[in-house]
PDB file of N, CA and C in Angstrom:
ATOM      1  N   UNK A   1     -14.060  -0.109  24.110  1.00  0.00           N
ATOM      2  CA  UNK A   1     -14.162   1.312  24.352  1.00  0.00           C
ATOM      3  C   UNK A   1     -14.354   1.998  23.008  1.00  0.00           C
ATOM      4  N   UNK A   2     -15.468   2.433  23.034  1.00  0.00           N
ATOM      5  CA  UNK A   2     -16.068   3.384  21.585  1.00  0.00           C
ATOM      6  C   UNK A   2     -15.278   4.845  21.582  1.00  0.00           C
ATOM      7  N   UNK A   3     -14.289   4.892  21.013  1.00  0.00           N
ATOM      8  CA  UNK A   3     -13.755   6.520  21.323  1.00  0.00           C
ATOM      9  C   UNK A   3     -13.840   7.071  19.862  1.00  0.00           C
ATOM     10  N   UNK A   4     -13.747   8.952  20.069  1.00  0.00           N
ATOM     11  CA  UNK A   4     -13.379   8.959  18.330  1.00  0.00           C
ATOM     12  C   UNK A   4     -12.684   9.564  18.775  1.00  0.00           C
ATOM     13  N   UNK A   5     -12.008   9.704  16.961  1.00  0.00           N
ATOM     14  CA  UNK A   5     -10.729  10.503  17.001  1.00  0.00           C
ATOM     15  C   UNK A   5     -10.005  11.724  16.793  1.00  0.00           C
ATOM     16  N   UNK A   6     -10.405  11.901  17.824  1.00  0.00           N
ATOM     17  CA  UNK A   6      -9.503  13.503  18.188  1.00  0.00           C
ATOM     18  C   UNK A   6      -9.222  13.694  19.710  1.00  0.00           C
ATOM     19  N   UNK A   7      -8.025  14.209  20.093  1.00  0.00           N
ATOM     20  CA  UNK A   7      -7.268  14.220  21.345  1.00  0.00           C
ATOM     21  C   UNK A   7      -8.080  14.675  22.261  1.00  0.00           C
ATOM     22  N   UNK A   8      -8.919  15.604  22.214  1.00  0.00           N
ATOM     23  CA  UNK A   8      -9.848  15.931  23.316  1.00  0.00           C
ATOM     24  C   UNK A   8     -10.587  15.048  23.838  1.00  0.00           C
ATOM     25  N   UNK A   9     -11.178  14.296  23.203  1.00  0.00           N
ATOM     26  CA  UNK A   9     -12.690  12.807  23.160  1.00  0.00           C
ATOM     27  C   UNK A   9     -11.577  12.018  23.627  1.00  0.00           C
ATOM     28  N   UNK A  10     -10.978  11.301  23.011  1.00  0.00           N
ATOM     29  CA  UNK A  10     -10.286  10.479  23.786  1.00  0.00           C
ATOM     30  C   UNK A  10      -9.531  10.891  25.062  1.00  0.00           C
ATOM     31  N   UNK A  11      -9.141  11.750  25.254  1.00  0.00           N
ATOM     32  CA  UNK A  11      -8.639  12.336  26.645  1.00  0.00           C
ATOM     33  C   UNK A  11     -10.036  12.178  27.711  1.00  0.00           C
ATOM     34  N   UNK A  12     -10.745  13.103  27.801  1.00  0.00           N
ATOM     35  CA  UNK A  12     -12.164  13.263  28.582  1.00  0.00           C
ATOM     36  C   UNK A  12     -12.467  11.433  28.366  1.00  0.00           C
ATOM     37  N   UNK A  13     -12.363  10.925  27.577  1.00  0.00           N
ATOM     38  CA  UNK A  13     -13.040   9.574  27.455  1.00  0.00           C
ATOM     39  C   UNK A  13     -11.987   8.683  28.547  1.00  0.00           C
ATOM     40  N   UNK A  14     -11.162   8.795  28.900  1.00  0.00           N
ATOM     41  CA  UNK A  14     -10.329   8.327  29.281  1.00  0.00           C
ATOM     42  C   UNK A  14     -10.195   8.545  31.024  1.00  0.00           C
ATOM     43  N   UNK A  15     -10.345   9.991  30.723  1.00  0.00           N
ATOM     44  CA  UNK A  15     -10.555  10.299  32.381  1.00  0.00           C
ATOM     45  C   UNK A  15     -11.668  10.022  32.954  1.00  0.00           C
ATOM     46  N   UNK A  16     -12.905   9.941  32.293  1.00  0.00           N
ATOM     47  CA  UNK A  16     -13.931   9.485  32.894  1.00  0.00           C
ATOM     48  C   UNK A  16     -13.864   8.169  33.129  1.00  0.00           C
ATOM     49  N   UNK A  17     -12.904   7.532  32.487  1.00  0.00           N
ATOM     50  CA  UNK A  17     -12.874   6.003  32.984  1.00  0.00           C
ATOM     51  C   UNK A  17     -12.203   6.054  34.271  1.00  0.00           C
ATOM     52  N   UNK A  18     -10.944   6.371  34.219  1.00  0.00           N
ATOM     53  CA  UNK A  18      -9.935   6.062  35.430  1.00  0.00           C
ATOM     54  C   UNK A  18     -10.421   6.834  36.470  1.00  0.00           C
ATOM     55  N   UNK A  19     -11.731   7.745  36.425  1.00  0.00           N
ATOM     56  CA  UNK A  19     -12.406   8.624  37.624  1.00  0.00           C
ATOM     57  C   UNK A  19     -12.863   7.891  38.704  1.00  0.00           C
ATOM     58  N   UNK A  20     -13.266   6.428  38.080  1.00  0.00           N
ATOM     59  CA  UNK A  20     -13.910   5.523  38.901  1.00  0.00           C
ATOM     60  C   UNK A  20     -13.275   4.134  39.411  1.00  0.00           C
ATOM     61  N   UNK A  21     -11.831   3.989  39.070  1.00  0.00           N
ATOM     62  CA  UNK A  21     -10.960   3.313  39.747  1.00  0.00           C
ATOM     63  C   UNK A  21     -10.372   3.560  40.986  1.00  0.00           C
ATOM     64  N   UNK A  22     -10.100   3.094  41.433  1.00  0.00           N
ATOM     65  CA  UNK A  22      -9.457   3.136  43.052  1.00  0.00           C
ATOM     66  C   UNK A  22      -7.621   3.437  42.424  1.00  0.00           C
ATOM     67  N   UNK A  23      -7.396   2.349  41.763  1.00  0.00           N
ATOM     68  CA  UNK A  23      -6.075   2.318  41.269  1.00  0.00           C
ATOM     69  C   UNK A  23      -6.247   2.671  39.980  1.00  0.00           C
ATOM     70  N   UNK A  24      -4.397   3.118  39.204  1.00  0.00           N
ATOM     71  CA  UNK A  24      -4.400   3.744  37.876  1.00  0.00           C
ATOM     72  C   UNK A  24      -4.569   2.408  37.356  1.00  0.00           C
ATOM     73  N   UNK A  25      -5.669   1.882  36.000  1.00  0.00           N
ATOM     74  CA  UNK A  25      -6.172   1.013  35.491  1.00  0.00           C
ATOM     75  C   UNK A  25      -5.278   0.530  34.215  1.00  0.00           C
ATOM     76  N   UNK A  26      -3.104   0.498  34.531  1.00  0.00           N
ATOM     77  CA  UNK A  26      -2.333   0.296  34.250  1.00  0.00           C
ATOM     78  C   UNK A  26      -2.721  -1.059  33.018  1.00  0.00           C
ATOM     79  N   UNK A  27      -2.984  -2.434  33.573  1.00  0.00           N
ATOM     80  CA  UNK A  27      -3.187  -3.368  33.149  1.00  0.00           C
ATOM     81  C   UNK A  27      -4.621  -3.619  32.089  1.00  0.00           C
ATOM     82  N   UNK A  28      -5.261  -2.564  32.258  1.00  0.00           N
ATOM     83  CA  UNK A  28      -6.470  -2.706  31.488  1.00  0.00           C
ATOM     84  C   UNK A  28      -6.080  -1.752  30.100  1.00  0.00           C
ATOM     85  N   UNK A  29      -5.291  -0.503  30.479  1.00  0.00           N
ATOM     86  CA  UNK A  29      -4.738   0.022  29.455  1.00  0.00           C
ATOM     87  C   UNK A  29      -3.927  -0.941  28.004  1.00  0.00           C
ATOM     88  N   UNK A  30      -3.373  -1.444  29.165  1.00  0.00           N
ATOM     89  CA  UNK A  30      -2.115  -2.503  28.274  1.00  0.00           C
ATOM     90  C   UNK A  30      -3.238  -3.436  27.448  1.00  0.00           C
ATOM     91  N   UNK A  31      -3.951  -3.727  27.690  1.00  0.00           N
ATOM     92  CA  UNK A  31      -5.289  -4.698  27.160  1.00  0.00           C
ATOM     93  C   UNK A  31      -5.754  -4.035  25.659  1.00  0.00           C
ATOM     94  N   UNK A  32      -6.041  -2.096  26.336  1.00  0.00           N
ATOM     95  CA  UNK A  32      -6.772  -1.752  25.228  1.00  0.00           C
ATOM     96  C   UNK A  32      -5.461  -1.209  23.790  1.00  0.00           C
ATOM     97  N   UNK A  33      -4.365  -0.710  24.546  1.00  0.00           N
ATOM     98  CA  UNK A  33      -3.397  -0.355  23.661  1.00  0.00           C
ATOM     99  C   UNK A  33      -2.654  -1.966  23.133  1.00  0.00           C
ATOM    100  N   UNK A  34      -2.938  -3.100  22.978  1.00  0.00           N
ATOM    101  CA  UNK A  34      -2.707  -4.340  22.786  1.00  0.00           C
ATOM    102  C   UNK A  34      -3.891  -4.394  21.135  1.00  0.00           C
ATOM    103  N   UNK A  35      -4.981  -4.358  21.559  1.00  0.00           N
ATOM    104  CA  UNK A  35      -6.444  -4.353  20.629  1.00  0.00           C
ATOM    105  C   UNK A  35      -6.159  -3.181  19.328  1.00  0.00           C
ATOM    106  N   UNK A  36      -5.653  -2.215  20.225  1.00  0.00           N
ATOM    107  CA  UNK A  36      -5.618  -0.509  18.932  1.00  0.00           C
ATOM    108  C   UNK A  36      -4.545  -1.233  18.044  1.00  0.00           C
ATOM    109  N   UNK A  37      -3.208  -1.926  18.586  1.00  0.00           N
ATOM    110  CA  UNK A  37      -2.440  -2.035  18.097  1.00  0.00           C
ATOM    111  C   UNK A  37      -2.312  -3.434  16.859  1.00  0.00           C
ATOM    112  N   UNK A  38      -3.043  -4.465  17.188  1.00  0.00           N
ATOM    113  CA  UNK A  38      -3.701  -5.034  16.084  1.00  0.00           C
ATOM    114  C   UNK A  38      -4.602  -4.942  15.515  1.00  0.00           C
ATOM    115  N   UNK A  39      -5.390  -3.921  15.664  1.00  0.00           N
ATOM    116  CA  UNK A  39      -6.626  -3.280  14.586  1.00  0.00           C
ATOM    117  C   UNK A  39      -5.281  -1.816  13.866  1.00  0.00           C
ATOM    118  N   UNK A  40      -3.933  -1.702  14.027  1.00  0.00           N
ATOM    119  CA  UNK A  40      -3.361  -1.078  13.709  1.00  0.00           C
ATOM    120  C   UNK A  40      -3.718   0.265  13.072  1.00  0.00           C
ATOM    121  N   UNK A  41      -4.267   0.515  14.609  1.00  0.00           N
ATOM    122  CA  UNK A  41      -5.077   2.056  14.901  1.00  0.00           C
ATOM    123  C   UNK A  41      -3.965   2.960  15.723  1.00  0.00           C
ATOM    124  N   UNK A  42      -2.628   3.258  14.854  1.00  0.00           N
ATOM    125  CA  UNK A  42      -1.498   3.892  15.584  1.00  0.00           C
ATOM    126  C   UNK A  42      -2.070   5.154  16.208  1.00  0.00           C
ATOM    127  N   UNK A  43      -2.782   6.131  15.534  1.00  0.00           N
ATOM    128  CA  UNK A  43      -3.151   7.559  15.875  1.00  0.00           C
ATOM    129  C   UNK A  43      -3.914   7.242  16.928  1.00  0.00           C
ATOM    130  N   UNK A  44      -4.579   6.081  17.393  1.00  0.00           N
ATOM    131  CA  UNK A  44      -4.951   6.066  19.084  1.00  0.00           C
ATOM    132  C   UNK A  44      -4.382   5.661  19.890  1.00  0.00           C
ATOM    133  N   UNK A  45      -3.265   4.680  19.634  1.00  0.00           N
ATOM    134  CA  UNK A  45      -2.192   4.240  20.342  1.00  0.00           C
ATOM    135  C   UNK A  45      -1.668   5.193  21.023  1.00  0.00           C
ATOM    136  N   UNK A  46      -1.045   6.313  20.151  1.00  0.00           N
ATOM    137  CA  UNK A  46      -0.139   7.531  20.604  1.00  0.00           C
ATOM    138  C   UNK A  46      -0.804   8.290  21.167  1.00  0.00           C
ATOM    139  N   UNK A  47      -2.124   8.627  21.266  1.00  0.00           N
ATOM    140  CA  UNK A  47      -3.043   9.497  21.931  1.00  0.00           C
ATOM    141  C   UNK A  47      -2.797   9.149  23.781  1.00  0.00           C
ATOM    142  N   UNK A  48      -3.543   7.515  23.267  1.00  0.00           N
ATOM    143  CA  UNK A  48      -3.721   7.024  25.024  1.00  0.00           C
ATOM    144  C   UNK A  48      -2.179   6.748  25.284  1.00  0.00           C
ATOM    145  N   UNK A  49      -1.687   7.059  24.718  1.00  0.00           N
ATOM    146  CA  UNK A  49       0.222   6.470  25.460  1.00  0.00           C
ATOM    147  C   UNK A  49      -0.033   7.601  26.029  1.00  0.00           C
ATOM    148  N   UNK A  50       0.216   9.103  25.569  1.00  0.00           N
ATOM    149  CA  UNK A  50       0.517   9.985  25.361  1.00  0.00           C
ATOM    150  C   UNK A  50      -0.192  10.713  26.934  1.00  0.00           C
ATOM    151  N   UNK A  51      -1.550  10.021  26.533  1.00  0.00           N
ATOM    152  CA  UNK A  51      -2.734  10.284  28.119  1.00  0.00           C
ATOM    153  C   UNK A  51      -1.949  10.008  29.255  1.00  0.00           C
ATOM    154  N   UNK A  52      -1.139   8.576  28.912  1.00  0.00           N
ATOM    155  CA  UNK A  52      -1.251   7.592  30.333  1.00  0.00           C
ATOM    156  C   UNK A  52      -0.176   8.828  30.729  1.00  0.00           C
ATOM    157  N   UNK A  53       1.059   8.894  30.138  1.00  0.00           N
ATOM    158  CA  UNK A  53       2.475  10.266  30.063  1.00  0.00           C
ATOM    159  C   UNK A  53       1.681  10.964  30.983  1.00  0.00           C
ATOM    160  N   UNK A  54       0.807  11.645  30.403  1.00  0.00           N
ATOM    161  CA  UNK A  54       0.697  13.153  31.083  1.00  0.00           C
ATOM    162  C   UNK A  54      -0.358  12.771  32.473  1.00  0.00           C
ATOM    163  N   UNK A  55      -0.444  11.709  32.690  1.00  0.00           N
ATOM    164  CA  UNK A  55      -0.722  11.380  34.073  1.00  0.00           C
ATOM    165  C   UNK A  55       0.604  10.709  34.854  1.00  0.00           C
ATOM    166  N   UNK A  56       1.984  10.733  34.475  1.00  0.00           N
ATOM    167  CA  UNK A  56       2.309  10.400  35.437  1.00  0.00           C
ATOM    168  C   UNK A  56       2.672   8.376  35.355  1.00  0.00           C
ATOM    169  N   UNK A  57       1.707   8.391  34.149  1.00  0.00           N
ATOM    170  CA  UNK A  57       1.785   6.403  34.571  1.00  0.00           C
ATOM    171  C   UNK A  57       2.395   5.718  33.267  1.00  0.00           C
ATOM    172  N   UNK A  58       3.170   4.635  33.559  1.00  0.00           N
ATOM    173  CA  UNK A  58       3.751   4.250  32.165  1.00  0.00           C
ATOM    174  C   UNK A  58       4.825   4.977  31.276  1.00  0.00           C
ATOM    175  N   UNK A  59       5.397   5.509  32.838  1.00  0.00           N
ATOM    176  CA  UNK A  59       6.614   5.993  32.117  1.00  0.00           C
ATOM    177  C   UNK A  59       7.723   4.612  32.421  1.00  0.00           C
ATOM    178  N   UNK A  60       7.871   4.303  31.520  1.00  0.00           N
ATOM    179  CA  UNK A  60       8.722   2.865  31.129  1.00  0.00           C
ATOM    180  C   UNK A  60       9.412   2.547  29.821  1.00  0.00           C
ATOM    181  N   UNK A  61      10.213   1.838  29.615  1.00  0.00           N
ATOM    182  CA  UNK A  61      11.242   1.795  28.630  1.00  0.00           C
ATOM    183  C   UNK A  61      10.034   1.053  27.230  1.00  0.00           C
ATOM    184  N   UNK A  62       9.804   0.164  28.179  1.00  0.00           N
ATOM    185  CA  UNK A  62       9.003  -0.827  26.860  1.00  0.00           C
ATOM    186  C   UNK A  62       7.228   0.785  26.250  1.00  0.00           C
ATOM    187  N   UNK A  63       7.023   1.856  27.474  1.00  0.00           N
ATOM    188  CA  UNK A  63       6.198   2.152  26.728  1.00  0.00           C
ATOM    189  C   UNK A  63       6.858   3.066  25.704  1.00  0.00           C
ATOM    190  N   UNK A  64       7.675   3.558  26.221  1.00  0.00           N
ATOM    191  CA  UNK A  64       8.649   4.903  25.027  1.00  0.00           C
ATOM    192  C   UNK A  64       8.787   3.506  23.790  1.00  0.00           C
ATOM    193  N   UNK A  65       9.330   3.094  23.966  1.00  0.00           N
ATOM    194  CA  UNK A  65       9.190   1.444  22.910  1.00  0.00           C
ATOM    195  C   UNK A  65       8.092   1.768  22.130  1.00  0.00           C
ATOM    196  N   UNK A  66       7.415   1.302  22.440  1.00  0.00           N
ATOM    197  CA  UNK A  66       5.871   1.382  21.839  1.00  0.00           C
ATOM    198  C   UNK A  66       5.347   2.410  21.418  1.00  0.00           C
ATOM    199  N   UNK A  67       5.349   3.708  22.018  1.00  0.00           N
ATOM    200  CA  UNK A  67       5.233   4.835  21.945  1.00  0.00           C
ATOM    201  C   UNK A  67       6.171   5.322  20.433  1.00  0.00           C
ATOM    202  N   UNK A  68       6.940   4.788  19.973  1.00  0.00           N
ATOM    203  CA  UNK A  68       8.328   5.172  19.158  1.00  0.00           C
ATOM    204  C   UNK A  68       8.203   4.181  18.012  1.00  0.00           C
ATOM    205  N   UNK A  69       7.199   3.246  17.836  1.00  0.00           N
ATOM    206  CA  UNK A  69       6.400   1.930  16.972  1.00  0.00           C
ATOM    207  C   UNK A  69       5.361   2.697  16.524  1.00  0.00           C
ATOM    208  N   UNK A  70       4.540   3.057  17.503  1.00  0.00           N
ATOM    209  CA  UNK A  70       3.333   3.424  16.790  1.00  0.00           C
ATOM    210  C   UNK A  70       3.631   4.790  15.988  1.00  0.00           C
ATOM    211  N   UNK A  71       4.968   5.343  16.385  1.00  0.00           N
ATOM    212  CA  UNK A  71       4.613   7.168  15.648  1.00  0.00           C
ATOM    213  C   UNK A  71       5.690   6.312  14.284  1.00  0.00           C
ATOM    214  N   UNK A  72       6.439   5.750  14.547  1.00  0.00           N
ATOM    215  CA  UNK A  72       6.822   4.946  13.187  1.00  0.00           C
ATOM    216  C   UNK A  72       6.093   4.383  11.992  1.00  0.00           C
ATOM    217  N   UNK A  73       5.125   3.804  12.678  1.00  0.00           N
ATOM    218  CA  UNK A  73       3.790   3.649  12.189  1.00  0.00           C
ATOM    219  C   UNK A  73       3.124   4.334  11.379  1.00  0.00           C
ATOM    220  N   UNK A  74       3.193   5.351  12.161  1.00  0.00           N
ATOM    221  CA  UNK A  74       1.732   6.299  11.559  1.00  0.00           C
ATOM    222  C   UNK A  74       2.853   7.401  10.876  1.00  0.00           C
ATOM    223  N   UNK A  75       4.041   7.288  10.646  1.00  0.00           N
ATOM    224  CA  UNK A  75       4.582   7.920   9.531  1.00  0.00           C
ATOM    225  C   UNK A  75       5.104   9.419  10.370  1.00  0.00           C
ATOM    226  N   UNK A  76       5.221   9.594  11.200  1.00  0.00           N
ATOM    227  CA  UNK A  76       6.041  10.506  12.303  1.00  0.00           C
ATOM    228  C   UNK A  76       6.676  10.293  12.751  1.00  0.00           C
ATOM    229  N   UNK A  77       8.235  10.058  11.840  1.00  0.00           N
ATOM    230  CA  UNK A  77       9.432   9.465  11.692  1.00  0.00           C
ATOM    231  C   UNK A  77      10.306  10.870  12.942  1.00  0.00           C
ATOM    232  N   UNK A  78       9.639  11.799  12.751  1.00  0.00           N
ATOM    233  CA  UNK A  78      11.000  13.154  13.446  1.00  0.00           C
ATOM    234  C   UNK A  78      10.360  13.324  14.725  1.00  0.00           C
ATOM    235  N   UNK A  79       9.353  13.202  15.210  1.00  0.00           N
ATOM    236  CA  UNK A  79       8.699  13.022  16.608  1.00  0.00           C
ATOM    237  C   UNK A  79       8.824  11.530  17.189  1.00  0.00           C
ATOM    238  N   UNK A  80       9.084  10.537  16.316  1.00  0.00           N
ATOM    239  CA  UNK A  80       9.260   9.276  17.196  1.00  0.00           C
ATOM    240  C   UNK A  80      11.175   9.596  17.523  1.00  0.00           C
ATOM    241  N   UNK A  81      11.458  10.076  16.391  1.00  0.00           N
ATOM    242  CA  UNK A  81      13.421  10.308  16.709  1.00  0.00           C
ATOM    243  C   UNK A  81      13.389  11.667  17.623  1.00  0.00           C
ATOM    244  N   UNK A  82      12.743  12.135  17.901  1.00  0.00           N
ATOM    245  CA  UNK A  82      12.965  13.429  19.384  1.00  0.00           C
ATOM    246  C   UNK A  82      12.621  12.624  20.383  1.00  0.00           C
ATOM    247  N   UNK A  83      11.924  11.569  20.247  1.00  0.00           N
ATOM    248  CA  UNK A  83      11.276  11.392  21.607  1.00  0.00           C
ATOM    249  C   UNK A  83      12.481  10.130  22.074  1.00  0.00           C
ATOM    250  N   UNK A  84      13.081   9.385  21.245  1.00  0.00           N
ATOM    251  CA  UNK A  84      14.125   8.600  21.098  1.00  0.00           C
ATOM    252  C   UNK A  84      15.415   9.472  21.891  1.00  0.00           C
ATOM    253  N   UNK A  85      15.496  10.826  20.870  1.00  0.00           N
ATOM    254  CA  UNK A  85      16.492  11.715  21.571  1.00  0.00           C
ATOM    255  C   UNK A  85      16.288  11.725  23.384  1.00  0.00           C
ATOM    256  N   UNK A  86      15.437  12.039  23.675  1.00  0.00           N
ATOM    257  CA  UNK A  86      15.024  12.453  24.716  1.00  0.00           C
ATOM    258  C   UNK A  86      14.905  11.826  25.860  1.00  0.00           C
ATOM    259  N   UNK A  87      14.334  10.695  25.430  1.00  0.00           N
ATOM    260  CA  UNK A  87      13.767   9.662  26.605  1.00  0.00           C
ATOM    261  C   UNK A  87      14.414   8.631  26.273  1.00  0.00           C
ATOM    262  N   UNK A  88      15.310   7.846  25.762  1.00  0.00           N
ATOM    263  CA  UNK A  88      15.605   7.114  25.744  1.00  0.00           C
ATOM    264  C   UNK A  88      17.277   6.763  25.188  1.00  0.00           C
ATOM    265  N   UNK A  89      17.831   7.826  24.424  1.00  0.00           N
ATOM    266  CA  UNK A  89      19.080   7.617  23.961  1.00  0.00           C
ATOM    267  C   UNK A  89      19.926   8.028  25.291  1.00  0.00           C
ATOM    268  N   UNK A  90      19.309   8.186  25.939  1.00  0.00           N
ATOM    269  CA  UNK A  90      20.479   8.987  27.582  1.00  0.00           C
ATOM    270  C   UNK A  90      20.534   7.985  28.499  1.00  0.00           C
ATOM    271  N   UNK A  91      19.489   7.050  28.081  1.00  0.00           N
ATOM    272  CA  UNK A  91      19.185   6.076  29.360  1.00  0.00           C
ATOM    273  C   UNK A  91      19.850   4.933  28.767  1.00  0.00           C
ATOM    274  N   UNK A  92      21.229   4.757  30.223  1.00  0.00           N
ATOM    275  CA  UNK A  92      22.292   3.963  29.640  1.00  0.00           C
ATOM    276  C   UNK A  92      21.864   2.438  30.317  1.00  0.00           C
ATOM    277  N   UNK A  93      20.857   2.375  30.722  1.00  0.00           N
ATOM    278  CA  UNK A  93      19.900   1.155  30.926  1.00  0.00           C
ATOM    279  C   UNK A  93      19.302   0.028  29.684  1.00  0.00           C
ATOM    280  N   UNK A  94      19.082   1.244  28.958  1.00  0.00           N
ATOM    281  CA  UNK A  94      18.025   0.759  27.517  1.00  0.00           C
ATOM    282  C   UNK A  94      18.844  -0.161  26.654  1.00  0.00           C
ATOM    283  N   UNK A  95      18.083  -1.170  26.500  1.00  0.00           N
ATOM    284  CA  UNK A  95      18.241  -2.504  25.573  1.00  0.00           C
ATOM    285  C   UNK A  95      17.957  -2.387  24.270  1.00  0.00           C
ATOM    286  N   UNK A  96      17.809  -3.573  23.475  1.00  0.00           N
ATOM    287  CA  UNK A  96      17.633  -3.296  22.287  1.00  0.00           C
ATOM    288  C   UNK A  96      16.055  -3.065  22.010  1.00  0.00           C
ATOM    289  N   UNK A  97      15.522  -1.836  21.162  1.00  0.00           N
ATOM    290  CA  UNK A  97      14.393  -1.854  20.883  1.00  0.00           C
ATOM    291  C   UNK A  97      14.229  -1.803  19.448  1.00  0.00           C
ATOM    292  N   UNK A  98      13.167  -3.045  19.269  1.00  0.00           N
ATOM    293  CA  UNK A  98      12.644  -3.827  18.217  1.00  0.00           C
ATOM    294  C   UNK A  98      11.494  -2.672  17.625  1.00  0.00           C
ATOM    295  N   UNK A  99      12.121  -2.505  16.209  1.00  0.00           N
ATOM    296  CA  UNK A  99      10.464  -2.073  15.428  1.00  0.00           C
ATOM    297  C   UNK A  99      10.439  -3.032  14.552  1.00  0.00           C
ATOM    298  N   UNK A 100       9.122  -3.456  14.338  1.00  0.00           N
ATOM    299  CA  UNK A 100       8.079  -4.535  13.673  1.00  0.00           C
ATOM    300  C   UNK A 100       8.429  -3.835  12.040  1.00  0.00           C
TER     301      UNK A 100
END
């Protein structure tokens, strides 16, 4: 997937994909946020996390995980710790999460 980078393009780029699925294309995501994440392309990681969020899909422990890696990553240490606050320090479910 050829995207550039800025939140709009990749958003629209994104919806035009999943426009033509029957189902949310969950597993193909995980494929492409797998690829961003060893070409250690964090600022698209957090974009399409961020996409899948505001649709509703991949709200899950391991993606706030990931989601909280990549803004570590990319050096957005006080937005990966709000989102920690938020989504995940309340949830008396949550295991240990690993940053690389």
């Amino acid at each position: 997937m050829d995207l550039q980078d800025n939140k709009e393009a990749i958003y629209s780029t994104l919806d035009a994909w999943v426009a033509w699925e029957r189902n949310f294309p969950i597993a193909s995501l995980k494929n492409v946020l797998l690829a961003l994440e060893r070409d250690q392309q964090w600022h698209r990681v957090i974009q399409v996390i961020k996409w899948m969020l505001s649709k509703g899909q991949g709200r899950t422990r391991g993606t706030y995980g990931q989601l909280i890696h990549a803004l570590d990553r990319d050096h957005r240490v006080e937005e990966a710790h709000e989102i920690w606050k938020k989504k995940l320090a309340f949830d008396l479910h949550v295991g240990e999460i690993r940053f690389l």
